[in-house]
N, C-alpha and C. Protein backbone atom coordinates (compact mmCIF):
# COMPACT_ATOMS: atom_id res chain seq x y z
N UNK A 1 0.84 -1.17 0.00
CA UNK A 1 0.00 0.00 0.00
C UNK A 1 0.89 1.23 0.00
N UNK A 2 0.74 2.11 -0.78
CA UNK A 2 1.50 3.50 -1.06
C UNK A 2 0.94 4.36 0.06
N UNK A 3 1.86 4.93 1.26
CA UNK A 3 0.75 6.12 1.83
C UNK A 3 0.87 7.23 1.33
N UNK A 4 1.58 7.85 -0.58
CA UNK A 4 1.33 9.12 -0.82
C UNK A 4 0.33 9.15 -1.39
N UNK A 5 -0.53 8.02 -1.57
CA UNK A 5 -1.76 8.35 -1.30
C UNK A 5 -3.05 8.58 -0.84
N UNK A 6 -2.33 8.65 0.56
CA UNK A 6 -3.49 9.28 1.60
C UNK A 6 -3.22 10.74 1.36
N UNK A 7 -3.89 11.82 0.90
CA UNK A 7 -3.27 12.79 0.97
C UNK A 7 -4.99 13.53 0.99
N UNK A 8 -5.16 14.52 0.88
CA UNK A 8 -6.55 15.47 2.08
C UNK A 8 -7.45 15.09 0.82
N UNK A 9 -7.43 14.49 -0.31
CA UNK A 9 -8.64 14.07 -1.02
C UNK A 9 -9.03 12.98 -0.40
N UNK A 10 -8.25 12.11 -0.05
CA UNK A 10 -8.69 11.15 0.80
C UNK A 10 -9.32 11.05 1.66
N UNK A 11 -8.62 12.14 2.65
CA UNK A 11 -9.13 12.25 4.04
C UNK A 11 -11.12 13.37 4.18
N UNK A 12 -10.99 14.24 2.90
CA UNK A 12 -12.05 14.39 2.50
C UNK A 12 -13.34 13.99 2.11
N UNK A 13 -12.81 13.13 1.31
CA UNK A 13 -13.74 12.09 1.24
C UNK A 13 -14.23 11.07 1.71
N UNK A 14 -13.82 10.65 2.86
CA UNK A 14 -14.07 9.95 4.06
C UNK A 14 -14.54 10.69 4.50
N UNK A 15 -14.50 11.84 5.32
CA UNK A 15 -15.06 12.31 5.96
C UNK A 15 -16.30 13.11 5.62
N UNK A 16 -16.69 13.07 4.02
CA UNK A 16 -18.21 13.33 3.18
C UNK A 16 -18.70 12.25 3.41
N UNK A 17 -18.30 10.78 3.39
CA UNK A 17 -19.13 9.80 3.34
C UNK A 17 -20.03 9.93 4.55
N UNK A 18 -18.46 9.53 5.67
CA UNK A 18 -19.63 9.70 7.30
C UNK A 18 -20.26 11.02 7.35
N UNK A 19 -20.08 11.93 7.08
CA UNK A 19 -20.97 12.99 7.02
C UNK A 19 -22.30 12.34 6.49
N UNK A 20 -22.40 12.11 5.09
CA UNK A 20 -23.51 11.52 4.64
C UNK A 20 -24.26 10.62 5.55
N UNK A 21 -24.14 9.93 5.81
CA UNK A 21 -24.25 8.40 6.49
C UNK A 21 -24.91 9.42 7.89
N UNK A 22 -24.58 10.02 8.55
CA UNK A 22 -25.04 10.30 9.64
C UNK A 22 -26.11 11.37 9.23
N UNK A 23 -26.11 12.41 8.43
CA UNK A 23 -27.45 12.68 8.15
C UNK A 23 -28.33 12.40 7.86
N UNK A 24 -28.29 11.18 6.35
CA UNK A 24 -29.04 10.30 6.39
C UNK A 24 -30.06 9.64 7.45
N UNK A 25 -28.73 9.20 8.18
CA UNK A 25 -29.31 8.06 9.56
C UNK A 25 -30.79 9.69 10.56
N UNK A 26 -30.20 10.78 10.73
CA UNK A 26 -30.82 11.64 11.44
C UNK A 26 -32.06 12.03 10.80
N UNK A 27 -32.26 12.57 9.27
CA UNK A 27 -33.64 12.72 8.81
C UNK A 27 -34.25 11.13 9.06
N UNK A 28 -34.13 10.03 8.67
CA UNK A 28 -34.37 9.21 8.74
C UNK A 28 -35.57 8.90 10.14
N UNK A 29 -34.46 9.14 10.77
CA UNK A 29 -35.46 9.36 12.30
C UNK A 29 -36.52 10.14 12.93
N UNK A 30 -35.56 11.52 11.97
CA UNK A 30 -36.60 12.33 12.30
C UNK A 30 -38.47 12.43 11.30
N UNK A 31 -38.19 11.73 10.31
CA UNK A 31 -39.41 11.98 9.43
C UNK A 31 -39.82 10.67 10.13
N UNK A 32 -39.26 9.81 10.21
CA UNK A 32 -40.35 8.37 10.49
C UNK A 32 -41.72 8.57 11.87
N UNK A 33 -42.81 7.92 11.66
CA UNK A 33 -43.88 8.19 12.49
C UNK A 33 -43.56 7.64 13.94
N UNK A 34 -42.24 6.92 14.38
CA UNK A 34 -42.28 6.56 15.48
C UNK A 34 -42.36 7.26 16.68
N UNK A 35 -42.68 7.08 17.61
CA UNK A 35 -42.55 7.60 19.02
C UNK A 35 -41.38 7.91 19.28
N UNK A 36 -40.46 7.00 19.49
CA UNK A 36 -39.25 6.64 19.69
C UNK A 36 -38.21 5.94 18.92
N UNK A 37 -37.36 6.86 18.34
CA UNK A 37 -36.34 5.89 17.17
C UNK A 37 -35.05 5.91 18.20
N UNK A 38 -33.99 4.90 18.17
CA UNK A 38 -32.83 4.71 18.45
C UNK A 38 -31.91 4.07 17.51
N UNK A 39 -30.89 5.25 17.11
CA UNK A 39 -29.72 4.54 15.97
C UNK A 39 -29.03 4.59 16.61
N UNK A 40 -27.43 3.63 16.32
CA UNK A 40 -26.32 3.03 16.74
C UNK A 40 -26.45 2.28 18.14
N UNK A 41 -27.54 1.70 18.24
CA UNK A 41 -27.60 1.25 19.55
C UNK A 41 -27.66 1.72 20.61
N UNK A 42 -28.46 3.09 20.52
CA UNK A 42 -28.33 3.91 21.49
C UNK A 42 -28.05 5.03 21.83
N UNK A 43 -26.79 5.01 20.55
CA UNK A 43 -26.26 6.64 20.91
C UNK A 43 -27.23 8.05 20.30
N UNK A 44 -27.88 7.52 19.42
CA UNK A 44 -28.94 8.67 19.01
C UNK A 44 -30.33 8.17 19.66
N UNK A 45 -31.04 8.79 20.08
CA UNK A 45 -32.11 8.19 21.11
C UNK A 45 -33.61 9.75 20.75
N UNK A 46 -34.14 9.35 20.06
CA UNK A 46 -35.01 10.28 19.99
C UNK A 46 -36.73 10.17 20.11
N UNK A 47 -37.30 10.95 21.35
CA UNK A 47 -38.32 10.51 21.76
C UNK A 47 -38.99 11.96 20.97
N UNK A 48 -40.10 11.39 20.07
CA UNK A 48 -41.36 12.33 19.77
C UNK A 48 -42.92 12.24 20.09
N UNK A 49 -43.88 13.17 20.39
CA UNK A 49 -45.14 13.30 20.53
C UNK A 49 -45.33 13.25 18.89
N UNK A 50 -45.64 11.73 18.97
CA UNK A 50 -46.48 11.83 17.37
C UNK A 50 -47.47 12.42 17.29
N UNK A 51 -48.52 12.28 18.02
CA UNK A 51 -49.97 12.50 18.01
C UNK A 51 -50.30 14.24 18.17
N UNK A 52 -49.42 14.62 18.74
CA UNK A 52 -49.19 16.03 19.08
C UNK A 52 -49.28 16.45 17.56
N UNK A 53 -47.90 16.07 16.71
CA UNK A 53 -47.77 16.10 15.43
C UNK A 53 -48.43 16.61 14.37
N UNK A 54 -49.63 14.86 14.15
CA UNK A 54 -50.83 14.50 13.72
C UNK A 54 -52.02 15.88 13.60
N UNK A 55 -51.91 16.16 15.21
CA UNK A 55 -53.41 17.00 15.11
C UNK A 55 -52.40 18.46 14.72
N UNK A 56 -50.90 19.05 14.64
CA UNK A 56 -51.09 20.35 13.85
C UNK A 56 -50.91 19.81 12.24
N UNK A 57 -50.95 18.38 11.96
CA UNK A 57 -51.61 18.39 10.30
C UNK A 57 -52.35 18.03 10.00
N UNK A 58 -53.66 17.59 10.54
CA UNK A 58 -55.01 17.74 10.73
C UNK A 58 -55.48 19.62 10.31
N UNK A 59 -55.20 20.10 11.69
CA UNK A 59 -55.58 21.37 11.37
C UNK A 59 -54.88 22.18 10.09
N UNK A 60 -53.65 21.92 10.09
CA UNK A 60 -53.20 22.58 8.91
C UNK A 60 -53.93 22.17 7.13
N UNK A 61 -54.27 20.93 7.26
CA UNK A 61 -55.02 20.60 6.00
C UNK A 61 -56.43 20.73 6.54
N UNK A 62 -57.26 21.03 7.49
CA UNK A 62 -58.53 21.80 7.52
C UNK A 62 -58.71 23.24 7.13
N UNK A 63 -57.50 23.75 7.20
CA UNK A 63 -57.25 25.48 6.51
C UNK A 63 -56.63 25.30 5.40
N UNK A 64 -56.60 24.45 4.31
CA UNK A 64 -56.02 24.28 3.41
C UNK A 64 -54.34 24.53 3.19
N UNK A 65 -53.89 24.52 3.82
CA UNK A 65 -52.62 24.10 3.49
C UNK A 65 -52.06 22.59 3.81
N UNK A 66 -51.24 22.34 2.52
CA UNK A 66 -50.76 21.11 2.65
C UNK A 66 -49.14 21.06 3.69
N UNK A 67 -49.48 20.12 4.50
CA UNK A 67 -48.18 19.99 5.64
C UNK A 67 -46.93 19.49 4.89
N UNK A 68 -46.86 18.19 3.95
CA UNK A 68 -46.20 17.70 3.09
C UNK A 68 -45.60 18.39 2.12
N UNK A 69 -45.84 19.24 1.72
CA UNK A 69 -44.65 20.10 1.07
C UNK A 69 -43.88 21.07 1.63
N UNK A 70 -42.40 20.84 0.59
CA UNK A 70 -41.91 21.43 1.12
C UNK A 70 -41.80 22.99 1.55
N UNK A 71 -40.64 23.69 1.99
CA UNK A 71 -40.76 24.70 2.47
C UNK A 71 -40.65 26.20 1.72
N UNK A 72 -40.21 25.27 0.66
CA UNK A 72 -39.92 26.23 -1.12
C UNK A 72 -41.35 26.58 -1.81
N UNK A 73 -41.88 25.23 -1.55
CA UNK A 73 -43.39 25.37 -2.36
C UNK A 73 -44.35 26.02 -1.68
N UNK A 74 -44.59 26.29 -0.93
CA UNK A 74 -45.37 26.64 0.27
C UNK A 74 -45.67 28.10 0.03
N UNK A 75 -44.40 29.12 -0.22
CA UNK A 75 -44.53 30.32 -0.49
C UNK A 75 -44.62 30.51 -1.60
């Protein structure tokens, strides 16, 4: 193995992947309907009021706006 080619493209791009990989993993959690998601076994631990949720997109699609789009379309 050559190490002149570890050189900061390398180390860049490793460090975009886990970047990726962990945001991923975080919307992930955060859009899913669970109560409670836990990634890596623990170390991300996130408790939500779904139902809380639910009823401001209830009301928001009783006044016609759609909750599901995004934040571009909206305006």
């Amino acid at each position: 193995m050559d190490t002149n080619q570890f050189n900061g493209a390398f180390f860049l791009t490793i460090t975009g992947v886990i970047t990726a990989f962990i945001s991923g993993a975080l919307v992930y959690a955060i859009k899913s309907k669970c109560s409670r998601c836990r990634l890596c076994y623990g170390l991300i631990d996130i408790e939500r009021n779904v139902e809380l949720e639910e009823k401001f997109e209830e009301a928001e699609l009783k006044n016609g706006i759609n909750p599901f789009k995004k934040d571009e379309e909206k305006a």
